[in-house]
C-alpha atoms as a PDB file:
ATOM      1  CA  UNK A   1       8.750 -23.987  -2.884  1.00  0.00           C
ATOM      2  CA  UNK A   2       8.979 -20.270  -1.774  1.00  0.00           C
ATOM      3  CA  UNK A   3      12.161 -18.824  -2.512  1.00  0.00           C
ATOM      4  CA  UNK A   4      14.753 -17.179   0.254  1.00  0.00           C
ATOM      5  CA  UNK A   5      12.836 -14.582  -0.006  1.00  0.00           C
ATOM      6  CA  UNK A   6      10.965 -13.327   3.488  1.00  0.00           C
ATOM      7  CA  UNK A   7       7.457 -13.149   3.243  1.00  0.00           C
ATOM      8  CA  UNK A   8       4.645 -12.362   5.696  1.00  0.00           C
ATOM      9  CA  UNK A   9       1.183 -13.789   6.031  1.00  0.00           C
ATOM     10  CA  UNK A  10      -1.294 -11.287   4.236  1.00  0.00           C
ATOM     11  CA  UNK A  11      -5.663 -12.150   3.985  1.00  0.00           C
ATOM     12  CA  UNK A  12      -7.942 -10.315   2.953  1.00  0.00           C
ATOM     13  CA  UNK A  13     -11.883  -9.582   3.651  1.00  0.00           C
ATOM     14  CA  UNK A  14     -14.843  -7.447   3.271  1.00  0.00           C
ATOM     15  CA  UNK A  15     -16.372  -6.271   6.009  1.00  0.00           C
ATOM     16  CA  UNK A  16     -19.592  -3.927   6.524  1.00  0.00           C
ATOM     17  CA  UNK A  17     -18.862  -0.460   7.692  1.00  0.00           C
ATOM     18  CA  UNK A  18     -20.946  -1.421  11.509  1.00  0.00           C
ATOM     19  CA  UNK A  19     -19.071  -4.896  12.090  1.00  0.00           C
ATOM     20  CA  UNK A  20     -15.825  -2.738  10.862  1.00  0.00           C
ATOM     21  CA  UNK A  21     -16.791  -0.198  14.201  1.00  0.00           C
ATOM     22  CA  UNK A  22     -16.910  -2.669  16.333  1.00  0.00           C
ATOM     23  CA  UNK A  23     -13.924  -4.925  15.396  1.00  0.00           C
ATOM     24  CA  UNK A  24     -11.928  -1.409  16.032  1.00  0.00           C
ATOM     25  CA  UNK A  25     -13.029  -1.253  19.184  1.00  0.00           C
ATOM     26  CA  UNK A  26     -11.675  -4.679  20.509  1.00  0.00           C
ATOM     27  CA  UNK A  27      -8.748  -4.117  18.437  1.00  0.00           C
ATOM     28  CA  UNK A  28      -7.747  -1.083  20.209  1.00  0.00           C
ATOM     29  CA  UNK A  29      -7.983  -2.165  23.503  1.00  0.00           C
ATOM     30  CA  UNK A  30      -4.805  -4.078  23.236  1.00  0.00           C
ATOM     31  CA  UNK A  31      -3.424  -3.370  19.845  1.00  0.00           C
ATOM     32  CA  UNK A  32      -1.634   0.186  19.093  1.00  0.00           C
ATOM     33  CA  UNK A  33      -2.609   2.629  16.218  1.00  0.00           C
ATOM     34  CA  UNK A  34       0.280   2.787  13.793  1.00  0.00           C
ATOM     35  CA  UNK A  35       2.476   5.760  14.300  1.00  0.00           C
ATOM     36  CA  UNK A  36       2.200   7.077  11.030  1.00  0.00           C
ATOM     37  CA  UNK A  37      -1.422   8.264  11.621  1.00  0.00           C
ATOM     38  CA  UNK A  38      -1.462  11.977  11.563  1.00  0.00           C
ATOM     39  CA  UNK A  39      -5.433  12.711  11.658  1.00  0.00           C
ATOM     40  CA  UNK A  40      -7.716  13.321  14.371  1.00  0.00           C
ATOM     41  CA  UNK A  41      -9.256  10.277  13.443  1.00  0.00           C
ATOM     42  CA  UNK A  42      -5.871   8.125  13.085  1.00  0.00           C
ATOM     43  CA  UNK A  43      -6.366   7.578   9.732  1.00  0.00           C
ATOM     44  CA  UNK A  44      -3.910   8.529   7.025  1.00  0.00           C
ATOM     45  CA  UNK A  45      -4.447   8.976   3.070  1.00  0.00           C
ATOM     46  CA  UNK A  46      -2.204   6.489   0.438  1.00  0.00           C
ATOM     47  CA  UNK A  47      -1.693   7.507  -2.950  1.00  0.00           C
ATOM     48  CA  UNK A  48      -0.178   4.774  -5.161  1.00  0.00           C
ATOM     49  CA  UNK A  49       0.721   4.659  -8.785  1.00  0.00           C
ATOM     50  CA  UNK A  50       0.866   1.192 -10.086  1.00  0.00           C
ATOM     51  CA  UNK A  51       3.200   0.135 -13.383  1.00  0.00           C
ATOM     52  CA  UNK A  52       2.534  -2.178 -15.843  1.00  0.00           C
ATOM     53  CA  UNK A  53       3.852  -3.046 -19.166  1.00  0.00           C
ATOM     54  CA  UNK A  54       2.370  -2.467 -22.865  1.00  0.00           C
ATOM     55  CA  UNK A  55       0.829  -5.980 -22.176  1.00  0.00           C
ATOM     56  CA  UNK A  56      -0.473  -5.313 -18.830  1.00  0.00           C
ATOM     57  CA  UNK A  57       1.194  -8.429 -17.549  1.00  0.00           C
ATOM     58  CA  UNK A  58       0.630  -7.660 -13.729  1.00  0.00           C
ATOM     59  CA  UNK A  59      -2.525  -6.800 -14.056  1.00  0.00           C
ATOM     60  CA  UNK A  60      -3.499 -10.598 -15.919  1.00  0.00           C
ATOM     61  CA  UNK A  61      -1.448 -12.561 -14.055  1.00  0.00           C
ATOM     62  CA  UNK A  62      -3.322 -11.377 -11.088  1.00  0.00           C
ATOM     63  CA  UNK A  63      -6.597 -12.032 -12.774  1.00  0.00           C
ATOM     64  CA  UNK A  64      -5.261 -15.309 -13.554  1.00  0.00           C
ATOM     65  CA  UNK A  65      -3.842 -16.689 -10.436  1.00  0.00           C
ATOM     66  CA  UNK A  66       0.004 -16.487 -11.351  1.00  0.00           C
ATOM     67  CA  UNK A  67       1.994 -18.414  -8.374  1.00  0.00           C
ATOM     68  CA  UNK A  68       4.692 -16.004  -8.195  1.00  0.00           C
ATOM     69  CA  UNK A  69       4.135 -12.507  -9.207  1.00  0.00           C
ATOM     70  CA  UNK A  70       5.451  -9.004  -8.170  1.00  0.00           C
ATOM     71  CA  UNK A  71       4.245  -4.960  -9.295  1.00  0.00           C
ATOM     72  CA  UNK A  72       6.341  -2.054  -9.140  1.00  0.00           C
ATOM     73  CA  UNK A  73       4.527   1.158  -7.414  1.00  0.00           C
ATOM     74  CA  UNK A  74       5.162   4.657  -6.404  1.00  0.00           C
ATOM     75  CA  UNK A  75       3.706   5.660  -2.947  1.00  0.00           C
ATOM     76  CA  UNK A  76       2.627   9.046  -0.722  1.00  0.00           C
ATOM     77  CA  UNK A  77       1.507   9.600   2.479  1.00  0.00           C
ATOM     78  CA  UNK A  78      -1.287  12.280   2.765  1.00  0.00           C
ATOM     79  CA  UNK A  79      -0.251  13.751  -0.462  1.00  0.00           C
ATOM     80  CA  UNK A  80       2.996  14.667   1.210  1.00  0.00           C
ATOM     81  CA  UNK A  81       5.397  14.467  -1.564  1.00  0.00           C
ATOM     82  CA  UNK A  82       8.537  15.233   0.811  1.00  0.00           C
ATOM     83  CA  UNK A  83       8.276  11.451   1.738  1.00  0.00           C
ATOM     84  CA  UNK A  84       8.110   9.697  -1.683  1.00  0.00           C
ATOM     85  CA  UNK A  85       8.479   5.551  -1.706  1.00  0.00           C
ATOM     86  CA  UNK A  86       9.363   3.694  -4.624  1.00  0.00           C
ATOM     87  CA  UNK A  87       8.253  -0.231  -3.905  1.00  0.00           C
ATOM     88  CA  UNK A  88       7.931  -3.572  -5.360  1.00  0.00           C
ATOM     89  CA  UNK A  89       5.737  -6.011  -3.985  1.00  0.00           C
ATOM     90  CA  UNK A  90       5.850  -9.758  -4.871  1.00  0.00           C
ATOM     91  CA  UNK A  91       3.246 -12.026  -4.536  1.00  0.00           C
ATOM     92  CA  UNK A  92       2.928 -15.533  -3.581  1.00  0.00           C
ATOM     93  CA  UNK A  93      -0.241 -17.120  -2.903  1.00  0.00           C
ATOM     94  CA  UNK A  94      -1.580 -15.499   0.795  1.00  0.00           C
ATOM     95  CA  UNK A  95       2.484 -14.775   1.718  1.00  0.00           C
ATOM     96  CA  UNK A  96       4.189 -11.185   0.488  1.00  0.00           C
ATOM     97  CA  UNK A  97       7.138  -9.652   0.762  1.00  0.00           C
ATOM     98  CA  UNK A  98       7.989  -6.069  -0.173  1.00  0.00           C
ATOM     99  CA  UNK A  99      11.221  -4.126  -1.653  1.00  0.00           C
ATOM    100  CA  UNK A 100      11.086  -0.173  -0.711  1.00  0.00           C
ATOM    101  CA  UNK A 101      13.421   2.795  -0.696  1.00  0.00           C
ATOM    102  CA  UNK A 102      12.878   6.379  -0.933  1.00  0.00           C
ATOM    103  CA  UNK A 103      12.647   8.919  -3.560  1.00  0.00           C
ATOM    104  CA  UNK A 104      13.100  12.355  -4.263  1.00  0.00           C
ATOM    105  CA  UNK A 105      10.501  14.327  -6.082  1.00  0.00           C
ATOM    106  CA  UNK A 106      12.613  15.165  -9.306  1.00  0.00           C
ATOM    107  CA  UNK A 107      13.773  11.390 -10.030  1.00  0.00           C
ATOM    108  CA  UNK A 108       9.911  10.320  -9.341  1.00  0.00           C
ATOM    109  CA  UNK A 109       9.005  13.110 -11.719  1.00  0.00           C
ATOM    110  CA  UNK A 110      11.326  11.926 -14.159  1.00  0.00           C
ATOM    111  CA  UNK A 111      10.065   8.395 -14.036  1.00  0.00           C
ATOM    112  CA  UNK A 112       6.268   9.633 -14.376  1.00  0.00           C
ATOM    113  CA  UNK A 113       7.202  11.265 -17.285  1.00  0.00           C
ATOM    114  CA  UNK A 114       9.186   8.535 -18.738  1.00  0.00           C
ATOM    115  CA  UNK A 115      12.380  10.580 -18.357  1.00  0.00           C
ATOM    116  CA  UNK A 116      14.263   7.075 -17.631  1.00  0.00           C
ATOM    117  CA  UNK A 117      17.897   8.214 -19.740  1.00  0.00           C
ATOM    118  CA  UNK A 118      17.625  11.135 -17.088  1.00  0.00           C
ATOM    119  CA  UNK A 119      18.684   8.922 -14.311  1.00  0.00           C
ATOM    120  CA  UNK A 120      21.853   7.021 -13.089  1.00  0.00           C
ATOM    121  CA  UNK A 121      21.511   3.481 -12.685  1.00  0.00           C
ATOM    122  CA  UNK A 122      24.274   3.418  -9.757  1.00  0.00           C
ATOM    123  CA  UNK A 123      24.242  -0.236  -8.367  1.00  0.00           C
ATOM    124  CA  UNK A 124      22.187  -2.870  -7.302  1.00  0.00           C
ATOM    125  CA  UNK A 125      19.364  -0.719  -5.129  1.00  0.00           C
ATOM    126  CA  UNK A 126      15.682  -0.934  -6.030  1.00  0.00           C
ATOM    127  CA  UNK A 127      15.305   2.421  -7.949  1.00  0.00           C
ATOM    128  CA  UNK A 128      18.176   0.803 -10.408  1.00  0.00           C
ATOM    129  CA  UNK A 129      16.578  -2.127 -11.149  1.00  0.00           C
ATOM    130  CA  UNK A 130      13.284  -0.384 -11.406  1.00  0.00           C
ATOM    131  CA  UNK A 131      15.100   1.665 -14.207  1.00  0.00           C
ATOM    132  CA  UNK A 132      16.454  -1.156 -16.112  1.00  0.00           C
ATOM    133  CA  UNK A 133      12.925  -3.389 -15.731  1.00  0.00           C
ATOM    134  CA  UNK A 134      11.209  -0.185 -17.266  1.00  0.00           C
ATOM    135  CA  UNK A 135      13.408  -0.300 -20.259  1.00  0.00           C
ATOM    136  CA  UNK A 136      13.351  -4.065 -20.927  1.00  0.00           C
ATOM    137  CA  UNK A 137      10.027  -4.339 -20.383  1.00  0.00           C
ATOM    138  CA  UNK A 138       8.573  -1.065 -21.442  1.00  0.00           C
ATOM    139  CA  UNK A 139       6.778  -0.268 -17.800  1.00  0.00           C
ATOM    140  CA  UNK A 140       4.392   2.834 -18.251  1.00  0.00           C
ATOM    141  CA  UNK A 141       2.365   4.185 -15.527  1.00  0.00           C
ATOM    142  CA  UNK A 142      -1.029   2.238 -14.991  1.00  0.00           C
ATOM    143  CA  UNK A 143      -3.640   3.471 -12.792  1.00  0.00           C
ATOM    144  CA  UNK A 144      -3.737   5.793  -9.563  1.00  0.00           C
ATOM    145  CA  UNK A 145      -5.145   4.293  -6.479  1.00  0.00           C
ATOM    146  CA  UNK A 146      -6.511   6.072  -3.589  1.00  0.00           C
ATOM    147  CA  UNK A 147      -7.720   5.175  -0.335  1.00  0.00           C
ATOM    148  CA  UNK A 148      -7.307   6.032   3.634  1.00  0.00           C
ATOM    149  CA  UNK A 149      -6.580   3.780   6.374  1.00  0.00           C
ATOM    150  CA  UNK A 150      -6.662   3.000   9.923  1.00  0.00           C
ATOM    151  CA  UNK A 151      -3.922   0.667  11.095  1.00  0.00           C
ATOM    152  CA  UNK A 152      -3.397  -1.232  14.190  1.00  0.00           C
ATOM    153  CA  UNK A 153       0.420  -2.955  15.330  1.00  0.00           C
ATOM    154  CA  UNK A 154       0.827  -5.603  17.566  1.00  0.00           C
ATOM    155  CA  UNK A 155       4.799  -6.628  18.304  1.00  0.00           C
ATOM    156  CA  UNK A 156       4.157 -10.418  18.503  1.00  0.00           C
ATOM    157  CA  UNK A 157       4.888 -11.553  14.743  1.00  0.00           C
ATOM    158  CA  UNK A 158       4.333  -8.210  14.103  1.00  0.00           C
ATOM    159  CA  UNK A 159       0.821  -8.476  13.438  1.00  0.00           C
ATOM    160  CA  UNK A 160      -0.693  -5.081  11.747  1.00  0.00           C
ATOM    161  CA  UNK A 161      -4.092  -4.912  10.405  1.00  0.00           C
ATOM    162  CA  UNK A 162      -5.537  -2.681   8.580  1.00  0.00           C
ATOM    163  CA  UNK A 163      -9.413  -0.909   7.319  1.00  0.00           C
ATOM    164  CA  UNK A 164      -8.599   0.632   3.943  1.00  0.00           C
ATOM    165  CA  UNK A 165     -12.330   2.726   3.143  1.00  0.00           C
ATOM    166  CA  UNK A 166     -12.805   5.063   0.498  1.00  0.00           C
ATOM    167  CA  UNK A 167     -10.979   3.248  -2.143  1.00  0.00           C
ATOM    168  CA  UNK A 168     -10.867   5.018  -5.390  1.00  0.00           C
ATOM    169  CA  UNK A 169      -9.554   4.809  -9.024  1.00  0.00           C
ATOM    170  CA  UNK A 170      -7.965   7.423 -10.691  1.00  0.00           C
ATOM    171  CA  UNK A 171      -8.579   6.948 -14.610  1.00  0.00           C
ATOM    172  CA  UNK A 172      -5.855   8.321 -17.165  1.00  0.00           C
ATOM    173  CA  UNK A 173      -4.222  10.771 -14.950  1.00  0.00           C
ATOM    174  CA  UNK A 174      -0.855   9.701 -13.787  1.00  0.00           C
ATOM    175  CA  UNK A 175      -0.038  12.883 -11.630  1.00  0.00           C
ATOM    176  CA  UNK A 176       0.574  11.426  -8.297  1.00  0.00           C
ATOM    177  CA  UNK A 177       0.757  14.968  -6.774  1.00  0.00           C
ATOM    178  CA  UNK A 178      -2.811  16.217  -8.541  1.00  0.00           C
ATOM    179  CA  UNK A 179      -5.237  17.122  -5.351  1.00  0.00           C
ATOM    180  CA  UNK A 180      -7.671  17.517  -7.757  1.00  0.00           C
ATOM    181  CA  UNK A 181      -7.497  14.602  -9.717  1.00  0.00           C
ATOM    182  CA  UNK A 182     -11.126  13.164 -10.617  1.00  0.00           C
ATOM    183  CA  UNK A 183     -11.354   9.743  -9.179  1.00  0.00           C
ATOM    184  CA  UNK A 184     -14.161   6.870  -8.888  1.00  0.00           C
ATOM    185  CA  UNK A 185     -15.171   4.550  -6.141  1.00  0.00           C
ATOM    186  CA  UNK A 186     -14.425   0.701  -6.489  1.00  0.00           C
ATOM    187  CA  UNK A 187     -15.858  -0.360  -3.501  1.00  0.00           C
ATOM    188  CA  UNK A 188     -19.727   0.276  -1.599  1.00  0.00           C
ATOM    189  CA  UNK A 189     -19.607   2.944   0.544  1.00  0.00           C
ATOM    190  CA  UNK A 190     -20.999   0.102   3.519  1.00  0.00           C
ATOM    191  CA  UNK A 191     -17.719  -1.631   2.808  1.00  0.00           C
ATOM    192  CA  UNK A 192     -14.344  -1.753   3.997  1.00  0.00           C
ATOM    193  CA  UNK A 193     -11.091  -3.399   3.223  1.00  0.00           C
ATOM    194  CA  UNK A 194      -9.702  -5.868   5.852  1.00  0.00           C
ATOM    195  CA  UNK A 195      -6.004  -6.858   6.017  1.00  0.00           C
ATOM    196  CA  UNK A 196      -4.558  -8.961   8.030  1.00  0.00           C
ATOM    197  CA  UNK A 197      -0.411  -9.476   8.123  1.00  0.00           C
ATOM    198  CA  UNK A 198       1.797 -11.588   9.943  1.00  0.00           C
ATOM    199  CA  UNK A 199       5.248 -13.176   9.962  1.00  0.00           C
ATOM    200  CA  UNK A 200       5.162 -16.675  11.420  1.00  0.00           C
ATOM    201  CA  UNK A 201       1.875 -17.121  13.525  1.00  0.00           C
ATOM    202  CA  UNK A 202      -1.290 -14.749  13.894  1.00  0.00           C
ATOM    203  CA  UNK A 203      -1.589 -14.864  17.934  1.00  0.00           C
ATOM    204  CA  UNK A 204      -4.666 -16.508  19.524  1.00  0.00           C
ATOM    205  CA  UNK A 205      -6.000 -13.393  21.291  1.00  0.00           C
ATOM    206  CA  UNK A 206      -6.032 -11.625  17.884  1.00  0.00           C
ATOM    207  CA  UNK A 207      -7.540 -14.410  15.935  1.00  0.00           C
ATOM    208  CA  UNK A 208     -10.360 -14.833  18.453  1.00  0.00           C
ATOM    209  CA  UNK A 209     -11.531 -11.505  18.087  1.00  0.00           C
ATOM    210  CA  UNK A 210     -11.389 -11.798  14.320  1.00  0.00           C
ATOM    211  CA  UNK A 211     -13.960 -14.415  14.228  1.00  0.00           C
ATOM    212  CA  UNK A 212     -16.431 -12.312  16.395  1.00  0.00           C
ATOM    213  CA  UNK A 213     -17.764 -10.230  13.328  1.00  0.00           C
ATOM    214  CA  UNK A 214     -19.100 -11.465   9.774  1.00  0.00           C
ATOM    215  CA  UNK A 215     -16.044 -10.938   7.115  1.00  0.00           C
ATOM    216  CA  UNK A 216     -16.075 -12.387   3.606  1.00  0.00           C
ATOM    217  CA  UNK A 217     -12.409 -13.802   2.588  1.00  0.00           C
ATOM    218  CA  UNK A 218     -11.597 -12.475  -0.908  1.00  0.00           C
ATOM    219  CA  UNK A 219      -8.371 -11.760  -2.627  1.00  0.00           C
ATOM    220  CA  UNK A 220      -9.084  -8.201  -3.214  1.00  0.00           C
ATOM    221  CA  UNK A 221      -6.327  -6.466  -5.518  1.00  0.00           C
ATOM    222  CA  UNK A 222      -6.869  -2.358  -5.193  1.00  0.00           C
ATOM    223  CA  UNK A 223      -4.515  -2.374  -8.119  1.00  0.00           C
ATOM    224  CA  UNK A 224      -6.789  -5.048  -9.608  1.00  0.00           C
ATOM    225  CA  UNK A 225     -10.172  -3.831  -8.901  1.00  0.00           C
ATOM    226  CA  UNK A 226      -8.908  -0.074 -10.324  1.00  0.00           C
ATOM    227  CA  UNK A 227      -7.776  -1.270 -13.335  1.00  0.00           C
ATOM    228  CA  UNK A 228     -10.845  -3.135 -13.779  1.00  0.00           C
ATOM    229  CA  UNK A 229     -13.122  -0.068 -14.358  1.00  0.00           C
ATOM    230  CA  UNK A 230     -11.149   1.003 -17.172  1.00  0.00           C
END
């Protein structure tokens, strides 16, 4: 039984690069481009750095299935690091639901560099227990994902789907703010990262048009398939 928790619907797929064109195109005749796009092509570059423990516990339990599961990440937003997002995602089966708050630059420094006695635990706010999960558990920074993606939002169970292309890896270097950090692919360059979320129902409209170009349903994990190439 899920608990009180509120998740939303999430699936995944691979599409092909040309199917990916054309499922845009229907999408955006009805659906809107998320408002955080900022390029001329309305995509938008993520940068997150993914935690794990000295046992990489996330990291197996998602290679083995675990029911309930949740990772701790640090996010930017085309390498902006004036808009810094500290999250924790939990897992459970195709539903998710996500904890966020924002960051400063210093305490995400701090917490990079395992600085952890350097910051106030002040309550009962993410970045708090984030502090206190490092220390019992020993959390160390894991791998650097990178990737840019279009998004489309649609009110009705607020439905947003996403094409996340380019996905890369970034091996041993935990500077979330290096430009120049060396990074590999993880995915064919003819391939592209479908999501799909929802809250309680994905409407028909949308569905329909989702079944009008090949997909393949896999649960891809970036964090997964990152770590993987280690």
């Amino acid at each position: 039984m899920i608990n009180m928790r509120k998740y939303r619907n999430e699936l995944k797929f691979i599409i092909k690069t040309s199917d990916a064109e054309i499922l845009k195109h229907h999408l955006s005749l009805f659906m809107n481009v998320d408002v955080n796009s900022k390029n001329s092509d309305n995509t938008y570059l993520i940068r997150s750095l993914y935690f794990d423990d000295m046992d990489s516990t996330a990291y197996y339990e998602k290679l083995d299935g675990v029911e309930f599961r949740k990772k701790y990440r640090i996010r930017i937003y085309n390498n902006d690091d004036n808009f810094i997002r500290l999250e924790c995602k939990h897992k459970h089966d195709n539903k998710t639901s996500k904890d966020q708050m924002l960051i400063d630059k210093d305490i995400c420094s701090k917490i990079i560099e395992g600085k952890l006695d350097d910051l106030e635990i002040t309550g009962d706010d993410l970045l708090s227990k984030f502090i206190i999960e490092c220390k019992l558990k020993k959390f160390r920074p894991s791998i650097i994902v990178d990737y840019k993606r279009l998004a489309y939002t649609y009110p009705v169970s607020d439905v947003r789907i996403t094409f996340d292309s380019n996905i890369k890896s970034g091996l041993y270097n935990y500077n979330l703010f290096d430009e120049s950090a060396t990074t590999y692919s993880v995915i064919d360059d003819n391939e592209l990262v479908l999501e799909v979320k929802f809250n309680e129902f994905l409407p028909e409209a949308i569905a329909i048009i989702l079944t009008t170009v090949p997909t393949v349903r896999k649960a891809f994990s970036k964090f997964a398939e990152c770590r993987s190439i280690k």
